[in-house]
Protein backbone atom coordinates (compact mmCIF):
# COMPACT_ATOMS: atom_id res chain seq x y z
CA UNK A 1 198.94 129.81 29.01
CA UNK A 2 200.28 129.67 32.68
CA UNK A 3 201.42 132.48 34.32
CA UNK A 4 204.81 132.04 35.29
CA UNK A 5 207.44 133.32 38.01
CA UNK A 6 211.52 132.93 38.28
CA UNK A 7 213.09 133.23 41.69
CA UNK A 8 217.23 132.69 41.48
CA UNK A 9 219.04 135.29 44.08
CA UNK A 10 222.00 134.95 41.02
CA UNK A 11 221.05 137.96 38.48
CA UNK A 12 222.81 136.50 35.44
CA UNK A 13 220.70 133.22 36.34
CA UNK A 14 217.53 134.97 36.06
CA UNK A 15 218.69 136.41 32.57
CA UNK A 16 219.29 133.33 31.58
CA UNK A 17 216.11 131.83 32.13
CA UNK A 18 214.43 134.99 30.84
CA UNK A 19 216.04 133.94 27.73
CA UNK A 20 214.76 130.26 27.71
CA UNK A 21 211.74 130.55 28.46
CA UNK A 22 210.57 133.21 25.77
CA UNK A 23 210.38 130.21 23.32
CA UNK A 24 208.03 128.10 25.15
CA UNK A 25 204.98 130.00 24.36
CA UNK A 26 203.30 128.13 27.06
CA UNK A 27 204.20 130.33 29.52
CA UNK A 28 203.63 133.84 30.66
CA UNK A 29 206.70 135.24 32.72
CA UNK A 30 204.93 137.80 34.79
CA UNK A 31 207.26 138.73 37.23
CA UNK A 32 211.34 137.82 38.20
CA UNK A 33 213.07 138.03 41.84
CA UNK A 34 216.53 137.67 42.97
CA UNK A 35 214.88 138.11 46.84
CA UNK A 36 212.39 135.20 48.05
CA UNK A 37 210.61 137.63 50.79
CA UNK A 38 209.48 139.73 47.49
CA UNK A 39 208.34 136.69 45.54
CA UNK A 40 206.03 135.39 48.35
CA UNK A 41 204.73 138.96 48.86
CA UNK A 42 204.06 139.26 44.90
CA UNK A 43 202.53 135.32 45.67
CA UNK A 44 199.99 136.64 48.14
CA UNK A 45 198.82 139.73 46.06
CA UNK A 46 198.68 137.63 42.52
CA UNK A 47 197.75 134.51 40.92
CA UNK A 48 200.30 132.39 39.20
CA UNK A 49 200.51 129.13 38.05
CA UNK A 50 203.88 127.57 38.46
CA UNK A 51 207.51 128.98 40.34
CA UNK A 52 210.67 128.09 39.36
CA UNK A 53 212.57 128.53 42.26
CA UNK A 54 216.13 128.10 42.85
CA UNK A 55 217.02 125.90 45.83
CA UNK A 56 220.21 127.73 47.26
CA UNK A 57 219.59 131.30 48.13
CA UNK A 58 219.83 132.90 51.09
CA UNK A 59 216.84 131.99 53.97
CA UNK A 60 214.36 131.27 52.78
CA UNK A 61 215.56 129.43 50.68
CA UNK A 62 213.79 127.45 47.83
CA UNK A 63 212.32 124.72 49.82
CA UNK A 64 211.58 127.15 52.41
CA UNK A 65 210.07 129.48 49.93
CA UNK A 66 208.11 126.40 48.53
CA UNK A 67 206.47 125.73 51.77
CA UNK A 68 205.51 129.01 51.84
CA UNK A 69 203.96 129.60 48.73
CA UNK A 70 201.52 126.66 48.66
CA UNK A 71 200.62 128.24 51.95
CA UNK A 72 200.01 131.57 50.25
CA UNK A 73 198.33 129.19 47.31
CA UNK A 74 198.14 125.19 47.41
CA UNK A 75 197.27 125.60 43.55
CA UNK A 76 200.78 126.76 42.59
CA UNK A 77 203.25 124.07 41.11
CA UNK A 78 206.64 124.65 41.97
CA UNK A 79 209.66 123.26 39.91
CA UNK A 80 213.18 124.09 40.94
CA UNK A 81 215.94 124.91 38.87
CA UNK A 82 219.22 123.26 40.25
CA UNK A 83 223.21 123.84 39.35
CA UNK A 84 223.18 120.79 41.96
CA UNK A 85 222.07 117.49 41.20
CA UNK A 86 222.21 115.72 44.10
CA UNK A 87 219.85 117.19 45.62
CA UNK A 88 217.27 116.54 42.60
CA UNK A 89 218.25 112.93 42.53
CA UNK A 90 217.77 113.17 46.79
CA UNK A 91 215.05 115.27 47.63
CA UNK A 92 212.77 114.75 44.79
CA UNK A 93 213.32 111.01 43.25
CA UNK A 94 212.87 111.12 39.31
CA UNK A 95 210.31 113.96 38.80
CA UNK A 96 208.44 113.10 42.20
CA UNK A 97 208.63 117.22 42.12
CA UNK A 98 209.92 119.21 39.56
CA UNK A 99 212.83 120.06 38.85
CA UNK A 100 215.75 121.40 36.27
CA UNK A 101 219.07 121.26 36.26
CA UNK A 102 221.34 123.78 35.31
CA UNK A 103 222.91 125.06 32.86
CA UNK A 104 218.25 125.65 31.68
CA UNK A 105 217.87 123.55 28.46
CA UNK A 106 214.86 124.25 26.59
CA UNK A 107 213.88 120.88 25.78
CA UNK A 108 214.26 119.82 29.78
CA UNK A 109 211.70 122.89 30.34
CA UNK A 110 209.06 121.18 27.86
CA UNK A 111 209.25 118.23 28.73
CA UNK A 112 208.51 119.44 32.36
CA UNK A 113 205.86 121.83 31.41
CA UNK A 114 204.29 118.81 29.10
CA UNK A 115 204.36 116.63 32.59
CA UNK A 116 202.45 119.93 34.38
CA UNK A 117 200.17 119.33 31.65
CA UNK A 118 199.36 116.20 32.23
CA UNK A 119 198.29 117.09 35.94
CA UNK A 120 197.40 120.56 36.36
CA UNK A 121 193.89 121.41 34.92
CA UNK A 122 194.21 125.13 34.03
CA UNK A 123 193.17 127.51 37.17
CA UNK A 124 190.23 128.60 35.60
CA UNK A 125 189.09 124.75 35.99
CA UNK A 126 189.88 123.59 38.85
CA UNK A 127 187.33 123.63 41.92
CA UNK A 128 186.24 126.56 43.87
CA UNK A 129 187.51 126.56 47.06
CA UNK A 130 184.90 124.66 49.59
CA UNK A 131 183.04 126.80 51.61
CA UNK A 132 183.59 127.12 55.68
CA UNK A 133 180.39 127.10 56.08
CA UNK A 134 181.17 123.00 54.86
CA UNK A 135 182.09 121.88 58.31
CA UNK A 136 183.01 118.40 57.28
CA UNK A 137 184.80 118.59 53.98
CA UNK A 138 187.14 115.69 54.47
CA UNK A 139 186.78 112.20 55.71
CA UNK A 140 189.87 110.15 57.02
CA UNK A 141 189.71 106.45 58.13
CA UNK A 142 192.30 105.43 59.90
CA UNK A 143 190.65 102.03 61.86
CA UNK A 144 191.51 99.14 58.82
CA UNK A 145 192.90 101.04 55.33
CA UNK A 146 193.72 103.99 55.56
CA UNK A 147 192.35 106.27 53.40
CA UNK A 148 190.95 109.36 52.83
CA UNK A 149 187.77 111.17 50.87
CA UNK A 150 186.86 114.73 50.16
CA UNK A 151 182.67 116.07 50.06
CA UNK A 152 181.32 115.28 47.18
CA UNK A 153 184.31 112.51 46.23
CA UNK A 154 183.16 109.68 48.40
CA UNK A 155 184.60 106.89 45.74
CA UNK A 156 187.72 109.05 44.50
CA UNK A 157 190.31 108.56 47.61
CA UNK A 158 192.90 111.06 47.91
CA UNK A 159 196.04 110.23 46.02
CA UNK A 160 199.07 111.40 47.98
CA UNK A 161 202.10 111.59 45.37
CA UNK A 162 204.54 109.87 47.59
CA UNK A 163 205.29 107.63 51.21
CA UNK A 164 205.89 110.47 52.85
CA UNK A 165 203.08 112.95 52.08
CA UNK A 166 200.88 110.37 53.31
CA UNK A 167 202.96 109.59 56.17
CA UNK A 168 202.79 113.16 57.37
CA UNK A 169 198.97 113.54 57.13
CA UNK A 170 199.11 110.26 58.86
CA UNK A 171 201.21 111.75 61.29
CA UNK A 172 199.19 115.17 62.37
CA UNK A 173 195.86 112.87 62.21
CA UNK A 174 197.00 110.86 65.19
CA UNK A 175 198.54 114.70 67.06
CA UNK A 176 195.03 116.09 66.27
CA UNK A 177 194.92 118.21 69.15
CA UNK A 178 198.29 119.82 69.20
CA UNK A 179 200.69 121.50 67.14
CA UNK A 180 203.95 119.61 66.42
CA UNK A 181 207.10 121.07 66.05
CA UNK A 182 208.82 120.57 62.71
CA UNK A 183 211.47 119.10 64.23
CA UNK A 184 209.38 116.48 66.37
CA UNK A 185 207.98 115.92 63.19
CA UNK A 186 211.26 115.17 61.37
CA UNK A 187 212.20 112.53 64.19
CA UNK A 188 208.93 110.92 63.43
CA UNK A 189 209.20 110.26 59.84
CA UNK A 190 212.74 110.90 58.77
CA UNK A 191 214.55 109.16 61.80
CA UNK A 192 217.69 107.63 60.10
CA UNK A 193 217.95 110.77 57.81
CA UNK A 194 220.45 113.35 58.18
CA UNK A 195 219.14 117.07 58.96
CA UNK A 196 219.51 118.55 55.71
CA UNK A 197 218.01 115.93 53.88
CA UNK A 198 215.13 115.78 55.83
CA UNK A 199 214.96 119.24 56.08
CA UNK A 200 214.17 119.11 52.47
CA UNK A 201 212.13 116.38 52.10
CA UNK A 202 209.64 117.76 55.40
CA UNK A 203 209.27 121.12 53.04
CA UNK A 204 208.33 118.56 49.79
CA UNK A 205 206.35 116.42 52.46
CA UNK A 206 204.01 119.79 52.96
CA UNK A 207 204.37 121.51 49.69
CA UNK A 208 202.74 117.77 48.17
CA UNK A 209 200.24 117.96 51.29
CA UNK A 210 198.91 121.04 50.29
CA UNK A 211 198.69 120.30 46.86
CA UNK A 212 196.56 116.66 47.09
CA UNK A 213 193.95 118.76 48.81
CA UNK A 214 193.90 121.92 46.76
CA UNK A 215 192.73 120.19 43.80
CA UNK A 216 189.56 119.35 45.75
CA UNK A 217 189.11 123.23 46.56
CA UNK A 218 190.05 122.73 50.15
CA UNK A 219 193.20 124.99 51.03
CA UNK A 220 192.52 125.06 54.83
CA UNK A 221 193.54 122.18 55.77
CA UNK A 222 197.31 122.16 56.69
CA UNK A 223 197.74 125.16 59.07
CA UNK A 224 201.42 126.63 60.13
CA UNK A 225 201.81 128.50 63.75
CA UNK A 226 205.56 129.75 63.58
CA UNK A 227 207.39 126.42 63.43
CA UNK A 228 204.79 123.99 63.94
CA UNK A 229 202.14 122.11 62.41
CA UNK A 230 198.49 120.91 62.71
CA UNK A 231 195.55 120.19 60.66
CA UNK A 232 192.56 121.83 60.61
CA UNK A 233 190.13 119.14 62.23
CA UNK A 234 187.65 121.30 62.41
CA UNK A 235 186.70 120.06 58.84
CA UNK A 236 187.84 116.59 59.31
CA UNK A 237 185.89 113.44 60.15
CA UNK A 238 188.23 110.32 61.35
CA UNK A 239 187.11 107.63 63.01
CA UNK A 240 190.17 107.59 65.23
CA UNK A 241 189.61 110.72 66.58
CA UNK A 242 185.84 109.72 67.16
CA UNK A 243 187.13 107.08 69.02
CA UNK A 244 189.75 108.91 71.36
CA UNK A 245 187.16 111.28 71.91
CA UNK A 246 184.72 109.06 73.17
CA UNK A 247 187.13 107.14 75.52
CA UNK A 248 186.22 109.94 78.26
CA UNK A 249 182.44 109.81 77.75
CA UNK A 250 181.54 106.10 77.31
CA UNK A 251 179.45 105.91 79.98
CA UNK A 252 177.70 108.81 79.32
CA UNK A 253 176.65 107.92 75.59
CA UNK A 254 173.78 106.94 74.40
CA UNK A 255 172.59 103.55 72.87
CA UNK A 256 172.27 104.86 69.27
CA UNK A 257 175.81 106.49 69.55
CA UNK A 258 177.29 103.65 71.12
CA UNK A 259 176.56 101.62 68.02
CA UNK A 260 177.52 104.34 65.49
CA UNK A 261 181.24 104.36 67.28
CA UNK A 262 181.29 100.55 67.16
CA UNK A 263 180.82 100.49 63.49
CA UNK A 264 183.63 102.16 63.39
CA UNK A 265 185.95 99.79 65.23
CA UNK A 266 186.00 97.08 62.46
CA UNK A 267 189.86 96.85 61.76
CA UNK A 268 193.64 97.69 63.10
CA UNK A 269 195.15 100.98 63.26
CA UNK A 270 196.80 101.92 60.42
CA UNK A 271 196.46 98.29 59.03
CA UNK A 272 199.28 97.58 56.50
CA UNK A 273 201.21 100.66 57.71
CA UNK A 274 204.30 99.99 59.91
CA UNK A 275 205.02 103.71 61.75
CA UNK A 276 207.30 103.15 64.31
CA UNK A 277 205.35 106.35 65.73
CA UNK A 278 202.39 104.61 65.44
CA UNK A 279 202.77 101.45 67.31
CA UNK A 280 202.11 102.66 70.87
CA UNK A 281 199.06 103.79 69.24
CA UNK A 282 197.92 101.09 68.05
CA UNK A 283 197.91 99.31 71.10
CA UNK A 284 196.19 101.93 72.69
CA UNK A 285 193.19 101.96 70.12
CA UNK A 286 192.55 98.79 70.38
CA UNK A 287 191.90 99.04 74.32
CA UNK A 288 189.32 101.69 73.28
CA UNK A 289 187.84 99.81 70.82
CA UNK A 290 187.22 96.85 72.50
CA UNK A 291 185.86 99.34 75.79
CA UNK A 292 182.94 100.38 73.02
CA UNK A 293 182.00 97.22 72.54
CA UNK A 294 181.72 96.12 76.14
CA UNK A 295 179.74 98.91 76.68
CA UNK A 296 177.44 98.82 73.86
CA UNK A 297 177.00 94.84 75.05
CA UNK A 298 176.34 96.11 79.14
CA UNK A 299 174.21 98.55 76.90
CA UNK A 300 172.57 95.55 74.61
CA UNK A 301 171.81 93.63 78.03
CA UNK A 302 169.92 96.56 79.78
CA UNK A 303 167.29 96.26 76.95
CA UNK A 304 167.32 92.99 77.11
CA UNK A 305 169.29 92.51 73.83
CA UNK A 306 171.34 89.28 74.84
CA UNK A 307 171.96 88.11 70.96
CA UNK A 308 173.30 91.26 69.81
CA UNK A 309 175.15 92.01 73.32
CA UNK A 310 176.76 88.17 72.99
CA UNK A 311 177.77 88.99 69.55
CA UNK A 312 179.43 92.23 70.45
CA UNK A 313 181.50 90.39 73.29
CA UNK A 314 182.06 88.12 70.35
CA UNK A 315 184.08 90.68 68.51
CA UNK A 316 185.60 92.41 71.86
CA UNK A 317 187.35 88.39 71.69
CA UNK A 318 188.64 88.55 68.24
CA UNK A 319 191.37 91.23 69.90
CA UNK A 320 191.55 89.50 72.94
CA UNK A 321 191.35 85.95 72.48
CA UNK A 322 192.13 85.08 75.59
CA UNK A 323 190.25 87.37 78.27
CA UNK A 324 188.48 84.85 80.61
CA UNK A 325 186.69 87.13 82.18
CA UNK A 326 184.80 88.09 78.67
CA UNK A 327 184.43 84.45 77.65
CA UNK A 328 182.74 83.40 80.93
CA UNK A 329 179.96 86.49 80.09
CA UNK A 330 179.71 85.52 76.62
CA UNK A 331 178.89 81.73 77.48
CA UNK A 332 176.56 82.52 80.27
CA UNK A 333 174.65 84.79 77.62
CA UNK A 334 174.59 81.99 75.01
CA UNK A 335 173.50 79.36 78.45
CA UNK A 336 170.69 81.75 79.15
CA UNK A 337 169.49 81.97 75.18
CA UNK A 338 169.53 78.11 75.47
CA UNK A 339 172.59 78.20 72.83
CA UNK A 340 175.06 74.91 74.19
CA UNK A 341 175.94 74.50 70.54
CA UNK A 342 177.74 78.29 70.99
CA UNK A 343 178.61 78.12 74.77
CA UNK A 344 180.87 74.67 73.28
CA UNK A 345 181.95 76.92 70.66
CA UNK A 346 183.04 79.50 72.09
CA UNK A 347 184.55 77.01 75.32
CA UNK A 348 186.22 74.83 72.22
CA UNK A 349 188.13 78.00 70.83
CA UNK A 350 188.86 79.66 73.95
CA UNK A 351 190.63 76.69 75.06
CA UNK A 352 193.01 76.20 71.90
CA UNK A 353 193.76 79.60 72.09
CA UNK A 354 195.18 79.80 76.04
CA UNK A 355 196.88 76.67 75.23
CA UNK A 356 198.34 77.73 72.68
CA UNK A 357 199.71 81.20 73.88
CA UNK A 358 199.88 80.31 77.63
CA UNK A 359 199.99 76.18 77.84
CA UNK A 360 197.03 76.16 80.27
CA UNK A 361 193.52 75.04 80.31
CA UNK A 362 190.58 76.77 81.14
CA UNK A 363 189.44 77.18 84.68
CA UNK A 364 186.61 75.19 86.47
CA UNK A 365 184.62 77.87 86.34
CA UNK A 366 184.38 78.15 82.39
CA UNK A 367 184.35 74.14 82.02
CA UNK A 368 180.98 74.47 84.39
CA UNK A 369 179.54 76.52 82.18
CA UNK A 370 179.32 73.72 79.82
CA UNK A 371 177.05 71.99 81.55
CA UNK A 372 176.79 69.20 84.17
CA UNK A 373 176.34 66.66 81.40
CA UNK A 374 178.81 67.88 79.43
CA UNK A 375 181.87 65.51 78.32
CA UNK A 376 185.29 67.25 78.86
C-alpha cells in the first residue's frame, strides 16, 4: 500500500479527494494540506510514497513544491491534480508526469496509480542509498554517445524519461564548476519558450532528474544553492571534465596518464546531440583533444616510440585534416621507420583533402618528403 499525501490550498478540494480516494485501497492517505510550506515540512520528517499536488496555489506552488520535495526525497512520485488542462497537455505531454484533471474521477486515479505500478518498486525495495564513502558512484560520457552509468550498473544506462531531463544533466555536466542560475538555465534549454511554460517544464526537468538517479540509491546528486543549480561532481566521473581538467597540466602529466586521457578522446562532443549551448563547446574540446594526442606523440618520441607516436598524430589528423604542420611530422616519422608506402599515404590524402577544402596543393616541403625519386 503507498502512503499517500493531498496538497490543494482549496478546502472543499481536499474533501473531495478525501472522498475518492477511500475506494482505492491502494493507498494510505496519511496526511492533507491546504499550505505547501507544511507539506514539505511533513515531507522532510516522514516517508511517503506519492503527492498529489495541486498546481495553482499560492508560492510555492505545485511545481515549485514538486521541486522541492524530490529534494527533500527523489523517491517520491508526484502526480498533480488539475481544474486546468492546458497545462497537463503543456507541461507534462500524455502522462510524461502525472497528472489528474479535475472534477477527481476514480477510474482516472487507477488507472494512474496502475501506471505508478508499473514503475515504482515499493520503498521497501528499492536500493539503499549509496554510501559517500562511494566517491565515484556515477559515470557520464560525454566524448561520442552520450550516456550515463551508475556503480554497480555498468551495462544498464540511465534512462532519462524525457529530452529535456537529459538535456539538463547535459547541461550542468558541461557548467561543472559553477552554479547556474535557473534562469541562465531556462535560456539554455527552453529558448523559444515563454516564461511560464518553461518555468514549469525547468521544475519537471529537475523533479525527473532527481528521480532517474534515486532509483539507483543516489539522492546527492542534483544540489540547489538558493536559485541555482549544480551537480555534485564530486561523485561523478566524465570524460569531459577529465579532459578540461587536464588542458592546464598537459605538460606536466605523465606517460601512463597521458594515454589513459587519450582513450578517452575517441569521438565528438555530444555526438548526435545538437545544443545550441553546446556548440562553442564542442569546438573547444576538440582543440583539447587533439593537444593530448600531440603530447602523448612528443611523449611516444622521447622513448623512442615512433609507431605509436605516428599513429597518434594519425588520429590528431582525423580532426584536422588539413594541419600541414602535423602531416610534415607524421611523414618524417613514417621516412625515418623506412615506411614510403605510409609517407605516400598519408601525402596522397593530405593532398585531396586541401584541395578539396582550400583548392591548393601541398607545399614543396611535404612533396620532398616523398622522396627524390618519387613521381609527383
Amino acid at each position: 500500500m503507498y502512503r499517500v499525501i493531498a496538497v490543494d490550498d482549496e478546502a472543499l478540494a481536499i474533501r473531495r479527494f478525501e472522498h475518492i480516494v477511500q475506494r482505492e485501497d491502494r493507498l494510505n492517505l496519511v496526511a492533507t494540506f491546504t499550505d505547501s510550506n507544511k507539506a514539505l515540512e511533513y515531507v522532510k520528517n516522514n516517508k511517503i510514497d506519492i503527492a498529489f499536488l495541486d498546481i495553482e496555489m499560492p508560492s510555492p506552488n505545485g511545481l515549485e513544491l514538486s521541486e522541492l520535495l524530490l529534494e527533500a526525497d527523489p523517491y517520491i512520485s508526484v502526480v498533480f491534480v488539475t481544474a486546468f488542462d492546458q497545462y497537463a497537455l503543456e507541461a507534462f505531454k500524455a502522462h510524461a508526469i502525472g497528472y489528474l484533471l479535475k472534477p477527481l474521477d476514480l477510474k482516472d486515479l487507477k488507472a494512474q496509480i496502475d501506471q505508478i505500478e508499473r514503475t515504482k518498486q515499493p520503498r521497501e525495495d528499492m536500493p539503499a542509498a549509496v554510501s559517500q564513502a562511494d566517491t565515484k558512484k556515477i559515470t557520464v560520457h560525454c566524448i561520442g554517445q552520450f550516456s550515463c552509468y551508475c556503480a554497480g550498473k555498468e551495462k544498464e544506462p540511465v534512462s532519462f524519461r524525457t529530452a529535456k531531463t537529459a538535456e539538463l544533466f547535459a547541461l550542468l555536466i558541461q557548467h561543472y564548476n559553477a552554479p547556474m542560475s535557473k534562469y541562465s538555465i531556462l535560456d539554455a534549454i527552453f529558448p523559444d519558450t515563454d516564461d511560464e511554460k518553461s518555468n514549469k517544464l525547468f521544475y519537471v526537468s529537475c523533479s525527473y532528474l532527481r528521480s532517474a538517479f534515486a532509483k539507483y540509491g543516489i539522492t546527492d546528486l542534483l544540489i540547489r544553492e538558493n536559485d541555482s543549480y549544480r551537480l555534485n561532481t564530486d561523485i561523478v566521473e566524465c570524460d569531459y571534465i577529465n579532459i578540461v581538467k587536464a588542458s592546464d597540466k598537459m605538460n606536466s602529466m605523465s606517460l601512463e596518464d597521458l594515454e589513459a586521457l587519450a582513450k578517452q578522446c575517441n569521438g565528438e562532443y555530444l555526438m548526435g546531440r545538437a545544443y545550441e549551448w553546446a556548440f562553442e563547446t564542442k569546438t573547444y574540446v576538440e582543440t583539447i583533444s587533439r593537444r593530448i594526442l600531440l603530447s602523448l606523440s612528443d611523449a611516444y618520441i622521447d622513448e623512442g616510440r615512433d609507431l605509436e607516436a605516428a599513429q597518434q598524430l594519425e588520429k590528431y589528423l582525423i580532426g584536422d585534416p588539413c594541419n600541414e604542420e602535423i602531416v610534415e611530422r607524421l611523414m618524417t616519422l613514417y621516412a625515418d621507420l623506412g615506411q614510403m608506402n605510409r609517407v605516400r599515404a598519408i601525402y596522397d590524402t593530405f593532398k585531396a583533402k586541401l584541395y578539396e577544402q582550400f583548392k591548393l596543393k601541398p607545399s614543396k616541403n611535404i612533396r620532398a618528403l616523398l622522396g627524390p625519386d618519387s613521381e609527383e
